[in-house]
Every structure is written in structure tokens, then in C-alpha cells.
Protein backbone atom coordinates (compact mmCIF):
# COMPACT_ATOMS: atom_id res chain seq x y z
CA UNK A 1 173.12 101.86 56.17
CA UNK A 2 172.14 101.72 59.80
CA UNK A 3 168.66 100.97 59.06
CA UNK A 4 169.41 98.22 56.27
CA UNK A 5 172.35 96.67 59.05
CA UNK A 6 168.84 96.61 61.79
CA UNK A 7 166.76 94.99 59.42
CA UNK A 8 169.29 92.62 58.64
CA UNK A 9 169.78 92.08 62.23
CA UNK A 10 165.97 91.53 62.65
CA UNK A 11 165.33 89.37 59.95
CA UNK A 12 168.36 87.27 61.35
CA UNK A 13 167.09 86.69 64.47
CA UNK A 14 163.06 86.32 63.25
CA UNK A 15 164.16 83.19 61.52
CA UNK A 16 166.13 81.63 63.85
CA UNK A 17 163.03 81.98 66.35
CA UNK A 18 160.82 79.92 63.98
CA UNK A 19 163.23 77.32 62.91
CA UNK A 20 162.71 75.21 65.90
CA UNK A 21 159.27 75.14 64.80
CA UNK A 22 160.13 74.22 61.05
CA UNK A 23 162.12 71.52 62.22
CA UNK A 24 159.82 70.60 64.61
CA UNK A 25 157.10 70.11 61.60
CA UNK A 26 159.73 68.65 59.73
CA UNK A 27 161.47 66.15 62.54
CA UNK A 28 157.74 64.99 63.13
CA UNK A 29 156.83 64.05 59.67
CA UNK A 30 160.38 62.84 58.60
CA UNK A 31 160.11 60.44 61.68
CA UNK A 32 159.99 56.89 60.97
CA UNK A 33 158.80 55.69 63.69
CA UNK A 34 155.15 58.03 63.22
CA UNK A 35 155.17 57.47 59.66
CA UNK A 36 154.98 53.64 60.25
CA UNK A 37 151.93 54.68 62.59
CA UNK A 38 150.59 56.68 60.13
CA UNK A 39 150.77 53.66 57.53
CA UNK A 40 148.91 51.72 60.27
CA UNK A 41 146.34 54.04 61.10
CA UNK A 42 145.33 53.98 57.77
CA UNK A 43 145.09 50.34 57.48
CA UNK A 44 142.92 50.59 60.84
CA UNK A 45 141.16 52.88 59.27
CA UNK A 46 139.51 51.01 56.17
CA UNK A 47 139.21 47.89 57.95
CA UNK A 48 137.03 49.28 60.41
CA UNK A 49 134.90 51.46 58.55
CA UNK A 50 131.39 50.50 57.51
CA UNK A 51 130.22 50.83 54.39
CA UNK A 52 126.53 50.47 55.23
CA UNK A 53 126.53 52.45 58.64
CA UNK A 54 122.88 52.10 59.02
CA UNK A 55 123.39 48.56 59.83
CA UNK A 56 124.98 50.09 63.07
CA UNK A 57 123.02 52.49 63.98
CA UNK A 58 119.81 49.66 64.15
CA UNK A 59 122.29 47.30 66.37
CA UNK A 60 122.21 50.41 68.90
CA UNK A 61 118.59 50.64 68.59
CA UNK A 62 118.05 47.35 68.80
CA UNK A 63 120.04 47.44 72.51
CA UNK A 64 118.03 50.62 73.26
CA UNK A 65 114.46 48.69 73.23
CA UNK A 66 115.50 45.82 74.42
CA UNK A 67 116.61 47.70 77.48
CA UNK A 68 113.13 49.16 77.04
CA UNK A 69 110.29 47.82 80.48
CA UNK A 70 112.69 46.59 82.76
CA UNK A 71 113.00 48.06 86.29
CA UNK A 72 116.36 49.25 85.49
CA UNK A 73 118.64 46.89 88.25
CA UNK A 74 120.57 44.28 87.60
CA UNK A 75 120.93 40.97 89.50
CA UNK A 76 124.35 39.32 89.58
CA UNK A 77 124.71 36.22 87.77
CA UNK A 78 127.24 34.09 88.21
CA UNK A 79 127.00 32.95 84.61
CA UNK A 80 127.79 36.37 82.90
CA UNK A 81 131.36 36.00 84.84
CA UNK A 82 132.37 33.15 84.20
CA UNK A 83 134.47 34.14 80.93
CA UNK A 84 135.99 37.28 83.61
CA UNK A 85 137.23 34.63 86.05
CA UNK A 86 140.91 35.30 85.32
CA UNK A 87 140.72 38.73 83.76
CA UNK A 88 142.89 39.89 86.90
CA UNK A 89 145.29 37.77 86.94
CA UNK A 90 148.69 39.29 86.25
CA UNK A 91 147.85 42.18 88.68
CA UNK A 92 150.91 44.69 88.68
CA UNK A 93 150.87 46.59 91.44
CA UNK A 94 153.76 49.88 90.76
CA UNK A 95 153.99 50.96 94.36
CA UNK A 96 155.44 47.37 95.36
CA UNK A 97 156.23 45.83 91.63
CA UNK A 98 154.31 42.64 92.51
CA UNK A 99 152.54 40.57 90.47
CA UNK A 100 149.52 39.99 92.02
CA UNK A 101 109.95 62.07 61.45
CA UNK A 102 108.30 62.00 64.72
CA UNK A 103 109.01 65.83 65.93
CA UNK A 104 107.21 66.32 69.54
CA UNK A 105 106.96 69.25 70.37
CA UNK A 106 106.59 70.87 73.57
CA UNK A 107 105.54 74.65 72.86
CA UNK A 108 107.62 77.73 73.12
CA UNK A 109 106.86 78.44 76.69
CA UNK A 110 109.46 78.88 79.58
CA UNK A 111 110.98 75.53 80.27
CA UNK A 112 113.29 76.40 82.75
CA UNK A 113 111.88 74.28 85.63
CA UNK A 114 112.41 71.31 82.77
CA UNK A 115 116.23 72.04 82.91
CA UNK A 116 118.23 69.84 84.72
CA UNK A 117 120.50 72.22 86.49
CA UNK A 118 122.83 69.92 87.37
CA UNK A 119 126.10 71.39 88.78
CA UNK A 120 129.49 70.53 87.96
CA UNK A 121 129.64 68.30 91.46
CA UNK A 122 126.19 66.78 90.95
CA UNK A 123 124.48 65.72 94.11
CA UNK A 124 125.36 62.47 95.38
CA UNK A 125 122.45 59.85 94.61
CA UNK A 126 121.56 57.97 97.55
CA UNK A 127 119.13 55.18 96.33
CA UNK A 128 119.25 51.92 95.05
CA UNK A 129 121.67 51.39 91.63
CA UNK A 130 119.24 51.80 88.84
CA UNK A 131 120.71 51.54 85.24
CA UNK A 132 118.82 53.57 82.34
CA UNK A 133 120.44 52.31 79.17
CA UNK A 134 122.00 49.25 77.97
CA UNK A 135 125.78 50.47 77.99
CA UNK A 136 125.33 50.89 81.99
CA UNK A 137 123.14 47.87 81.87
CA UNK A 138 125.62 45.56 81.21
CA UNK A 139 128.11 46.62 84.18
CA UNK A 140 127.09 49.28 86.39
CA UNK A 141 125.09 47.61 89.13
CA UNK A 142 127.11 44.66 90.07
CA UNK A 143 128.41 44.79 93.26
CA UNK A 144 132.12 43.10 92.20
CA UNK A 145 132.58 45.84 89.33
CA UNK A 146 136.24 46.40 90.96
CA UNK A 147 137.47 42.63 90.72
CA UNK A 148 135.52 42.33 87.41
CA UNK A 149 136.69 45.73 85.98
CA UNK A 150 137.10 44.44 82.17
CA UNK A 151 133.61 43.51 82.03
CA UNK A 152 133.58 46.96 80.66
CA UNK A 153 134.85 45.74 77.83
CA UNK A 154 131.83 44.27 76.62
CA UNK A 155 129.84 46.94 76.98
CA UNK A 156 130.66 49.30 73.86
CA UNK A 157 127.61 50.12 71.57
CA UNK A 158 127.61 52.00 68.20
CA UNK A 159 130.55 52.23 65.87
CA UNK A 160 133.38 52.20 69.04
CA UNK A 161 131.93 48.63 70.04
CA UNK A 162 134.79 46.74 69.11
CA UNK A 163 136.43 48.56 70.95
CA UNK A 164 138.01 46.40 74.34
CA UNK A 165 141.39 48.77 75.62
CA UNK A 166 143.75 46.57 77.64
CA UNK A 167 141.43 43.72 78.27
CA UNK A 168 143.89 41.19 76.55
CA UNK A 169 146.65 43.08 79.16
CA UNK A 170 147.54 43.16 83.21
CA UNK A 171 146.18 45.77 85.68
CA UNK A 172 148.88 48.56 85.65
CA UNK A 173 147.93 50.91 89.23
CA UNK A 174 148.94 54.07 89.16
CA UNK A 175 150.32 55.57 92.18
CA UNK A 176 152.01 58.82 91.20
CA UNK A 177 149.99 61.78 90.32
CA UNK A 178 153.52 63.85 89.44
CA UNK A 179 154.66 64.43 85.86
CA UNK A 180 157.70 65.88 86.01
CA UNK A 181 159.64 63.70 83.34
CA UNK A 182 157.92 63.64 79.53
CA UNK A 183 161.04 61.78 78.45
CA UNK A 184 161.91 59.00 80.96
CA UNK A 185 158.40 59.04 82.92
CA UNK A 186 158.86 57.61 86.47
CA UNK A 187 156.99 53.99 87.35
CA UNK A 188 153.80 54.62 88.47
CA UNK A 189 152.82 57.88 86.80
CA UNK A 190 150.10 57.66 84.21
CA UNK A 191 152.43 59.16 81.36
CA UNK A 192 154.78 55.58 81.90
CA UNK A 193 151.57 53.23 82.00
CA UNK A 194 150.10 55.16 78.86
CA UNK A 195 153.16 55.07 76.68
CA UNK A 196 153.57 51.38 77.33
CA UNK A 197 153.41 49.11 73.99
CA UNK A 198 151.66 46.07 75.79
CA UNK A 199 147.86 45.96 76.18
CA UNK A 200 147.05 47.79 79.98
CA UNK A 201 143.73 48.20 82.05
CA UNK A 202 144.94 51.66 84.18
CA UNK A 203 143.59 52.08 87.45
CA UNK A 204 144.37 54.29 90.26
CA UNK A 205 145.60 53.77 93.88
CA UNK A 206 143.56 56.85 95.22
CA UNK A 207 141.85 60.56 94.53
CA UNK A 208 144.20 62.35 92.26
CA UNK A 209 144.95 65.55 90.58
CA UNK A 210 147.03 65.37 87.63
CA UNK A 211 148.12 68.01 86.16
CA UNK A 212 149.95 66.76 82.63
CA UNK A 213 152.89 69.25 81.67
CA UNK A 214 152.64 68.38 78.35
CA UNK A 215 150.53 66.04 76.30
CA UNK A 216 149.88 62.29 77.41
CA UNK A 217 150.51 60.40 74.10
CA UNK A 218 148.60 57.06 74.84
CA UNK A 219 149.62 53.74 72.84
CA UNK A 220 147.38 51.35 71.53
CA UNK A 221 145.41 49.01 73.71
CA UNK A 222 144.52 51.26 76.98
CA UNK A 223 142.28 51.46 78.98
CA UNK A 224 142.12 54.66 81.35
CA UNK A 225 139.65 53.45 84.20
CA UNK A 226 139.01 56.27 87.08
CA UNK A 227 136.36 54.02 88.75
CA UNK A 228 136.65 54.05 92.81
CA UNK A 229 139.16 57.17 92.52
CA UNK A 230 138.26 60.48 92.11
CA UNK A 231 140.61 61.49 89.69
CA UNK A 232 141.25 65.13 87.82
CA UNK A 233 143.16 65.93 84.66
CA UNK A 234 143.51 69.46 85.27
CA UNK A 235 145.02 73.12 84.79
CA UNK A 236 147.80 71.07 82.56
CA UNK A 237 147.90 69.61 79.22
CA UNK A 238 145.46 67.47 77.75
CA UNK A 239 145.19 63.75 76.41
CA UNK A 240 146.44 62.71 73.28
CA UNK A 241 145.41 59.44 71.14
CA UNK A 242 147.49 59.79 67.75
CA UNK A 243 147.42 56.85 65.25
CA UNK A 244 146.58 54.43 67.77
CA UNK A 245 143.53 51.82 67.77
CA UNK A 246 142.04 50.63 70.83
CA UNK A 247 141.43 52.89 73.50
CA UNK A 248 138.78 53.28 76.33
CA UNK A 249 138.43 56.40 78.12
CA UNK A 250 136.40 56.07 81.51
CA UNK A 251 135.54 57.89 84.61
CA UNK A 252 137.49 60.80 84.31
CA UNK A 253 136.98 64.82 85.09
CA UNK A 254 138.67 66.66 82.72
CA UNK A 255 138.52 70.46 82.59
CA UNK A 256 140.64 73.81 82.77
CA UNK A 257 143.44 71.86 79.69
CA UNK A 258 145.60 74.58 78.76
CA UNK A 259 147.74 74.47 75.67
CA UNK A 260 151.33 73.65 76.31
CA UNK A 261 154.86 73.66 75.00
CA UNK A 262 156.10 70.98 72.26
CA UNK A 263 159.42 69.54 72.50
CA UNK A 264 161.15 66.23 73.11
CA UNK A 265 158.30 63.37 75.12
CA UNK A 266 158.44 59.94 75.15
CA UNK A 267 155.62 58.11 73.38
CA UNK A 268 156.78 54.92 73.91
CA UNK A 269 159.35 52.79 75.63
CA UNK A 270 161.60 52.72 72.84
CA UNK A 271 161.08 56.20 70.89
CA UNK A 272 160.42 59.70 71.65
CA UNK A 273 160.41 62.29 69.51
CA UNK A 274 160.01 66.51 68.73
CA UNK A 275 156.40 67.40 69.18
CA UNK A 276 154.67 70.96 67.79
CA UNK A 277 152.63 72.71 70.74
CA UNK A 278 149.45 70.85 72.06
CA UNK A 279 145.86 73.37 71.32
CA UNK A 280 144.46 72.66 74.57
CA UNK A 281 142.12 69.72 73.99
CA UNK A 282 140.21 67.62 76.55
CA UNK A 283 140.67 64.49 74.74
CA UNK A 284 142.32 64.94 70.96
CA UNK A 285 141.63 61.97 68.71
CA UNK A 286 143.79 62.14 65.60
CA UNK A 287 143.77 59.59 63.03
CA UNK A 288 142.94 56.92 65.90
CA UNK A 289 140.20 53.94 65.42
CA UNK A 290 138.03 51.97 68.07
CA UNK A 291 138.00 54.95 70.81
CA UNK A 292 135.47 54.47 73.37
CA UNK A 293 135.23 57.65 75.76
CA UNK A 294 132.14 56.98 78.20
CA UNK A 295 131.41 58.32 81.84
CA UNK A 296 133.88 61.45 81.49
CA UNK A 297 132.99 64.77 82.96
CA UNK A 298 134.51 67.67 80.90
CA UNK A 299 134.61 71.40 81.00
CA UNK A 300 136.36 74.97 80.78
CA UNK A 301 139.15 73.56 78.28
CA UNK A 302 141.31 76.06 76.05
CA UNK A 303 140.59 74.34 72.76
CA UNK A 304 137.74 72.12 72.24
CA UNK A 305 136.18 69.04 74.92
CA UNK A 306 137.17 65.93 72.42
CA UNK A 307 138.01 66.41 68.80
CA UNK A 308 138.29 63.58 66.63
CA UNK A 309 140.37 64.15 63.30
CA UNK A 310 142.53 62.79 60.60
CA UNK A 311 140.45 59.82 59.33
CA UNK A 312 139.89 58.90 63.25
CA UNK A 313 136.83 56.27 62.95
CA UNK A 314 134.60 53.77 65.14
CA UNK A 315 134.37 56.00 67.81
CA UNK A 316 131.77 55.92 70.75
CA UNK A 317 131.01 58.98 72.87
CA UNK A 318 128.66 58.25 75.79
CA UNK A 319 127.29 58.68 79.20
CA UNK A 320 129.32 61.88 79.48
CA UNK A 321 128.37 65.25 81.63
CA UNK A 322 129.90 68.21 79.34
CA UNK A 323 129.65 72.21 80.86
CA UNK A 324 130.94 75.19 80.71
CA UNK A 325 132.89 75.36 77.47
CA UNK A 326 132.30 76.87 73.42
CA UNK A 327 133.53 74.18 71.22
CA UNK A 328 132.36 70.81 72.67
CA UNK A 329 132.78 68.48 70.20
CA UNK A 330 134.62 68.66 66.83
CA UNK A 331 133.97 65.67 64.34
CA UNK A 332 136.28 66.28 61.36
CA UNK A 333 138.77 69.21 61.68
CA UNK A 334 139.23 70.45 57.76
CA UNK A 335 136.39 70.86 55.11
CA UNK A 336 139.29 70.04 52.77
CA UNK A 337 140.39 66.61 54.25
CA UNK A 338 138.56 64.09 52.13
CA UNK A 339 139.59 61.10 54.29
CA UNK A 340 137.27 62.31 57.01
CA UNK A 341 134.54 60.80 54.84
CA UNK A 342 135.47 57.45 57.04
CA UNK A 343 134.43 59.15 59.95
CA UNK A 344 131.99 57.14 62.33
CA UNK A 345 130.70 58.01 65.41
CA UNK A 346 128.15 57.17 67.64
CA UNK A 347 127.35 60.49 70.56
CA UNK A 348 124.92 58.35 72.74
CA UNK A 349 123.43 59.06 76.46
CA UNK A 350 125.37 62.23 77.31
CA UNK A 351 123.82 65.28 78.95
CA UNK A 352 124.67 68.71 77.35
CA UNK A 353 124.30 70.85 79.99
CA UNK A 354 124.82 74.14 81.79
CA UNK A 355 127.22 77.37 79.96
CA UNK A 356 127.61 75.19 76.96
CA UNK A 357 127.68 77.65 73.39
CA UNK A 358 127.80 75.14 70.23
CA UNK A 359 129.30 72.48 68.99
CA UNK A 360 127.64 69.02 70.18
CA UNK A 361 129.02 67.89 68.00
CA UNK A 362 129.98 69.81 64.62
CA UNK A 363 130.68 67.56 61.93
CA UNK A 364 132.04 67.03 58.65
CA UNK A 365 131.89 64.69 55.74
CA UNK A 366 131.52 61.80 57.59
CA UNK A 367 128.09 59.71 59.48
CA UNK A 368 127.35 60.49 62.81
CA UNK A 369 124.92 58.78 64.85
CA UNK A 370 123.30 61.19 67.81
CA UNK A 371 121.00 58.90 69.85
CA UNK A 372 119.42 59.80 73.47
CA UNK A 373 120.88 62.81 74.42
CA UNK A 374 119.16 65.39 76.98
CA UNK A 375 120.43 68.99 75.13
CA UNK A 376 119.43 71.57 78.20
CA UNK A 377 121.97 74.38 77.15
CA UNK A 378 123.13 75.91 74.09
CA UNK A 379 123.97 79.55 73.34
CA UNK A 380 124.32 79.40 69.44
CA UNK A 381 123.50 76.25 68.11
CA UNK A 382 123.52 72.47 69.28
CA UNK A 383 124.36 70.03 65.85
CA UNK A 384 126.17 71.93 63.34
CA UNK A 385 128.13 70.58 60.07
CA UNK A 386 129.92 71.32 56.60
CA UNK A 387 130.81 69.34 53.78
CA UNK A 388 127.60 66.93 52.99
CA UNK A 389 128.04 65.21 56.88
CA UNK A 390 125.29 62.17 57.14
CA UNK A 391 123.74 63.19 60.66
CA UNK A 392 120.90 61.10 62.43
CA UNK A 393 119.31 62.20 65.44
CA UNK A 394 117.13 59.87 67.16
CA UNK A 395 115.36 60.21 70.49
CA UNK A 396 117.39 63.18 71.67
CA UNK A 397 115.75 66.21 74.18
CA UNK A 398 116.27 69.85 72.84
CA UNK A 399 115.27 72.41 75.36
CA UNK A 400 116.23 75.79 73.39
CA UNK A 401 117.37 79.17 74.79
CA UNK A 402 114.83 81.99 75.31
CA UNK A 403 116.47 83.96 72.51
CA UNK A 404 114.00 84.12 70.23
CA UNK A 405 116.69 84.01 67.36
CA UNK A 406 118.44 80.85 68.74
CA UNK A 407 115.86 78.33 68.71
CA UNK A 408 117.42 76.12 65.44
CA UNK A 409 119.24 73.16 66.37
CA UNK A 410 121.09 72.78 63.95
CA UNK A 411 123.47 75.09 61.90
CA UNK A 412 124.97 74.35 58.48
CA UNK A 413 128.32 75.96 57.33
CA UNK A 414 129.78 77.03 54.07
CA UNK A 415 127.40 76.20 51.60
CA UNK A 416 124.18 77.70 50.06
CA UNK A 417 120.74 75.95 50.33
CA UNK A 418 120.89 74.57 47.20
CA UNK A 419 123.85 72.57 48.22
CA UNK A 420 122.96 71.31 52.17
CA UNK A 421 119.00 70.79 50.55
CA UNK A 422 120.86 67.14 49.92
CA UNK A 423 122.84 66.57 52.82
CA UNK A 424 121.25 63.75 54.87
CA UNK A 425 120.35 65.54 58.29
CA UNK A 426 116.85 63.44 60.05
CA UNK A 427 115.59 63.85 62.86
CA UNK A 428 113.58 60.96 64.38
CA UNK A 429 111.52 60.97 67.64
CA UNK A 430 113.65 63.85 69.43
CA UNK A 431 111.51 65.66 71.96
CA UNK A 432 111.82 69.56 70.60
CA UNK A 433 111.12 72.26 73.96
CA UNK A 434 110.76 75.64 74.59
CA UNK A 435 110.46 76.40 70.78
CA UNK A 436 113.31 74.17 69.40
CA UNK A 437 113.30 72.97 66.13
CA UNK A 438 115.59 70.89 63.71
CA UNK A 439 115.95 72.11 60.19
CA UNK A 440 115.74 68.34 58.59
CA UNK A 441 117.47 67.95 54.83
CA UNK A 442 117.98 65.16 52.31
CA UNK A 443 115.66 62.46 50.98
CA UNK A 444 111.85 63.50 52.55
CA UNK A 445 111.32 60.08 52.89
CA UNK A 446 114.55 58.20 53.52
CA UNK A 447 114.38 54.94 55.27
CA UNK A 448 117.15 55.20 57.93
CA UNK A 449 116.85 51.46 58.54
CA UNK A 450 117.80 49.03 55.53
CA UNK A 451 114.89 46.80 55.76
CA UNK A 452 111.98 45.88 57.95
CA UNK A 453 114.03 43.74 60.24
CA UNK A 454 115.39 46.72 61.78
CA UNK A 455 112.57 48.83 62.10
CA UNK A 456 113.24 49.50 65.65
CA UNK A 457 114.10 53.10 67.02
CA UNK A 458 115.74 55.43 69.90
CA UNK A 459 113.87 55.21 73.12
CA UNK A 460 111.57 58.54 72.17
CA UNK A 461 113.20 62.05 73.71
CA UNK A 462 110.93 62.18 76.40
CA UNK A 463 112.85 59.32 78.00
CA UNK A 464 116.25 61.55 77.03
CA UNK A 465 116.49 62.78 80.54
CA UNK A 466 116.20 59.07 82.38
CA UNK A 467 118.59 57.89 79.95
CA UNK A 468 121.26 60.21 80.86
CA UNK A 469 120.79 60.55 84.49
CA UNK A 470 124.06 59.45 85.35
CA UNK A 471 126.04 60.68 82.83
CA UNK A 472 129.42 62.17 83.65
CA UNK A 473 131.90 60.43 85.87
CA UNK A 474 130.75 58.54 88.67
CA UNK A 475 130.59 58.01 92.30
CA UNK A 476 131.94 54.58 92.24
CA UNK A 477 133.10 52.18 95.73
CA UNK A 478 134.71 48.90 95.91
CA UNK A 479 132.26 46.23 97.23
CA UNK A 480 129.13 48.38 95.97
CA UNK A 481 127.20 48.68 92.91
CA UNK A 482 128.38 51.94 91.22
């Protein structure tokens, strides 16, 4: 009787542990306030999905090559700035709340000296601005970058290049690197500019470590701009972009995200809500359309870098520096979530570099457009995929591992070779080094262009590592070119 009265006893208090977590789940999707987002997302969803993605992948190309022979600076023009004239006006300032088939192939021998051991603080670059692809081309080396900051917004390529953040909005500066209140965030912190349901371009006052306590659930219309700070989202929780369209992530270092607690945080001026525990992502992107993360350095977080998830489409990844970590990128979270076949997303000009393991991206069901990336560091595999993904790789640098058995770029999961034989994996002008090689499958002799008029490619993968020379975040000053 004394055992049956203990179990009782245990069983008693085992379910009351996990039924904050039921109603959690349950609080969550009985809110109306997410469902209404959900509804939204979806509509998002389908009305910015392509259905001939091909078309999009040539309009990249077709920026690629045009960038193609010139000397890589830019001379200001008065002209191109003429529509930015009053894109600062409205300046709110929190601190005083004023308004103011071609494989080439290198060989199998040692390529180390070919590596670009870049470190997690690159070296500061001390010459002239030079701009290697057409994203960075059409901002980076104008001197008045910091009073024309939403000229960024025109600068999206791929399937995120709609995408404009808080361009339609006012400058929002944060001055508060604290966040000590998820549910009534104090003026001036990035968690109260995030939640915010008007369009925002976020900028910061100074260098700043933030270290989030729980998730930052951003709203639609953001822009998160670290240019001319130095600022770290660190040792805390990561970022969060949940049925939200919009969104531009730039010039941010984020490593060492932990996962952290759920509970009760403020998404948006007039709502908050129970949340389940965050996984420890970089950057998660969950059900979310017209994301734009470009110039971030990531590493060492407890999940994965970025995942994107949930019928999250139109994204651009670019001109990002991503080390130390297993899972970089996750494209498409469940082989048995259908509505990931809306997935689009273009992984352009980013160096994969030192103490990386796999993942760059992994993807599923959807198409994914991998264009001009240097790959210097894998320790399993670099492009990996289940459930018949579409995956073109144009123009990108492998340099594989000495491990003799680790050479294969890509990796395919759960299904035999009779099935991924039809999956549409090509691989177009990458450079392949120190024994690399990319295990190509679909149509032999699909046209990944839909007529002659786009016959244009990548920039080959020997011009990978120019391309991506200043990826990551970057050493930007007011008054200079960046």
C-alpha cells in the first residue's frame, strides 16, 4: 500500500510539472492574436512565392555579370539619392525622445595555403573601399551610407529582394543594451523597438553587447542595422522572426545563443503571450516571408546559425562570415511538412569558413539557389537535403577536407538512389579543390535558364573568394565609405 500511495504521489506531481508546458502548447495555439498571424503568414506566403523560380535565379545572374569588369569602387552620384532625400526625416532619437556543368577542378593536392584562414576578428582592411558583388555595389562605398542608411533597401537580390524592412518607417536608436523586462520592455532597448507594429529602421547609439534573456520576437517591417556600432548578440537568447513579412537583418555578430526559458514576453505593444522554450538559434525564421539577413557574422550557437521553417519563403542569405558551429543552416525543418515546398531562398556571397561540420545549408522540399560562395571548411558534408529539394549551385568554391572519405559535397538523406536519381541537384561553374566533388542528380541535361534570354551565369568559382571578401559584419564609420 505504501508503494502504490508513492507512485500515486509521483505520478501526481510528474503531471503537474508538465502541465505548464501543455498549456503552454495549448495557450500558444488557442491564441487569437498568433492564429490571425498564422492566417497572414500564409497569405504572405502564396503571394510571394514563384512559381517559375528560375526566372529568379537568372535576375541574380544577370546582376552578377553586370557587376562583372569594373574596378570594383563606386563614385557618388548625386542622382542615385535623390529619391533618399527625406528617408531620415522623422528621426527618433530614444535617449532624448526628439524627433529629429562546368566542374573545374583543382586536383586532390594539399590546398591549405588556398584557405582563407580568416579569424573570427578578421584583420582590419586598410585600403581603398572596393566592392566585389552587386549587393555591396549598390551601397557600400558611398561615403554618406549613415545619412542615406535605407539605400540598403534597394539592394536585395534573389528571392528576399522585395524585401525593404522599415524603409516606409522613422529611425528608432537604440540606446540600451539591458533586457531585463520581456513584458513591458524599457524605451530604448532593442526588444521595445523590435516589437513595435509601425515600420522601423533600428540603429544603435554605440558598441554593444546584448545579451537577450529570452527570445526577441521581431514584428513586421524591421530593419536591424548594426552599421557604425559594433554590436554583439551574445551568451543570451537568440532572434526570433515568427509569421512576420519584411525583415532585414544587417551587420550583426551573433554567436554563443543559448536556449532559454518560455513564459510570458511581449511581442507587441498591445499583446503578449505564453511562449514554449527557445532551441538556441542564431536567427530562427518560422513561417516568415521577405527576410533579408546580409553582412552578419555568426558562430558557436546551441541550436543551429539561421533556420528557416514553416512555409518561411523569399528569403536572401548573403555576405555573411559563418564559423565555428555543426548545424549552419537549416532550410525546411520536417520531411513531413508539405508546405515547405514554397520554400525559396537565395544563399549568395557568404564565406563558410573555419570549424564549420555540415549543414550550408540542408534543405528540404523546396528551391534553393546557392550562388558565389567560397566553402573553405567542412567536417562532414557542405549541401545536404531530403525530400526531392530543387538545389542549384552556381559559381561556388569547394575546398574539401583531407579526409579522404569526406570529399562529397553534397549528402542526400532518407531515400535510396532510385528515389534522389530525380531530385534536381546541378552544379554549374563551381570551382571543386583539394579533391571535392558534387554528386549532380536530375535531368542530365536540364536547362536551368528558361530561354536564351537568360543564358547568363554565376561569376565562375574561381572568383568565389573576391566575391566574398568582405563577408561577415563590417567595419563601418560615419563620414567614410564602409
Amino acid at each position: 500500500m505504501e508503494v502504490a500511495t508513492k507512485l500515486v504521489l509521483i505520478f501526481v506531481f510528474a503531471f503537474a510539472a508538465i502541465i505548464p508546458l501543455l498549456e503552454a502548447d495549448t495557450g500558444y495555439y488557442n491564441d487569437e492574436v498568433w492564429q490571425k498571424r498564422k492566417e497572414e503568414a500564409k497569405k504572405n506566403m502564396m503571394e510571394s512565392y514563384i512559381p517559375d523560380p528560375l526566372l529568379v535565379a537568372e535576375e541574380l545572374d544577370a546582376q552578377v555579370n553586370q557587376d562583372d569588369g569594373k574596378n570594383g569602387t563606386v563614385v557618388d552620384s548625386d542622382d542615385d539619392d535623390m529619391e533618399d532625400n527625406n528617408e531620415n526625416e522623422g528621426f527618433v532619437d530614444t535617449a532624448t525622445n526628439s524627433t529629429a556543368d562546368n566542374h573545374i577542378d583543382m586536383g586532390t593536392e594539399n590546398n591549405n595555403s588556398s584557405r582563407r584562414n580568416l579569424r573570427q576578428g578578421k584583420t582590419l582592411y586598410k585600403g581603398p573601399c572596393h566592392t566585389t558583388n552587386p549587393i555591396d555595389r549598390c551601397w557600400r562605398c558611398r561615403p554618406n551610407w549613415d545619412t542615406r542608411r535605407k539605400r540598403l533597401a534597394r539592394c536585395a537580390l534573389g528571392f528576399g529582394r522585395r524585401t525593404t524592412g522599415g524603409k516606409a518607417g522613422e529611425i528608432y536608436v537604440v540606446t540600451d543594451c539591458t533586457d531585463d523586462n520581456v513584458l513591458e520592455p524599457k524605451v530604448g532597448t532593442l526588444r521595445h523597438a523590435v516589437i513595435q507594429k509601425e515600420p522601423l529602421w533600428i540603429i544603435f547609439a554605440n558598441d554593444m553587447n546584448i545579451k537577450l534573456s529570452k527570445e526577441l520576437l521581431v514584428n513586421n517591417n524591421k530593419t536591424i542595422d548594426g552599421r557604425g556600432a559594433n554590436v554583439h548578440i551574445a551568451y543570451g537568447a537568440g532572434i526570433t522572426i515568427q509569421f512576420v513579412s519584411n525583415v532585414i537583418i544587417h551587420g550583426l555578430h551573433i554567436h554563443h545563443i543559448c536556449a532559454a526559458d518560455g513564459g510570458m514576453i511581449r511581442d507587441s505593444p498591445d499583446h503578449f503571450g505564453i511562449r514554449t522554450p527557445s532551441d538556441g538559434d542564431g536567427i530562427s525564421i518560422f513561417g516568415s516571408t521577405n527576410i533579408w539577413i546580409d553582412h552578419v557574422s555568426m558562430s558557436r550557437c546551441q541550436d543551429g546559425l539561421i533556420d528557416a521553417i514553416q512555409g518561411s519563403t523569399a528569403i536572401t542569405i548573403s555576405n555573411s562570415h559563418f564559423t565555428h558551429h555543426n548545424d549552419v543552416i537549416l532550410l525546411g525543418a520536417s520531411d513531413s511538412f508539405s508546405g515547405d515546398q514554397f520554400m525559396q531562398v537565395t544563399v549568395a556571397f557568404n564565406h563558410f569558413g573555419q570549424g564549420l561540420v555540415q549543414r550550408m545549408p540542408r534543405c528540404r522540399w523546396g528551391f534553393f539557389h546557392v550562388v558565389n560562395n567560397d566553402y573553405t571548411h567542412w567536417q562532414l558534408y557542405a549541401i545536404g537535403g531530403s525530400m526531392h529539394p530543387t538545389i542549384i549551385s552556381q559559381g561556388n568554391r569547394f575546398i574539401a577536407p583531407d579526409n579522404l572519405y569526406l570529399k562529397e559535397v553534397t549528402k542526400r538523406d532518407y531515400a535510396t538512389e532510385a528515389e534522389w536519381r530525380n531530385w534536381i541537384w546541378r552544379s554549374e561553374g563551381d570551382l571543386f579543390m583539394n579533391g571535392a566533388y558534387f554528386v549532380q542528380s536530375g535531368q542530365p541535361n536540364l536547362k536551368t535558364r528558361p530561354n536564351d534570354e537568360y543564358m547568363i551565369h554565376a561569376m565562375p568559382g574561381a572568383r568565389a573568394t573576391k566575391m566574398t571578401r568582405y563577408a561577415g559584419a563590417l567595419d563601418c564609420f560615419p563620414g567614410q565609405k564602409c
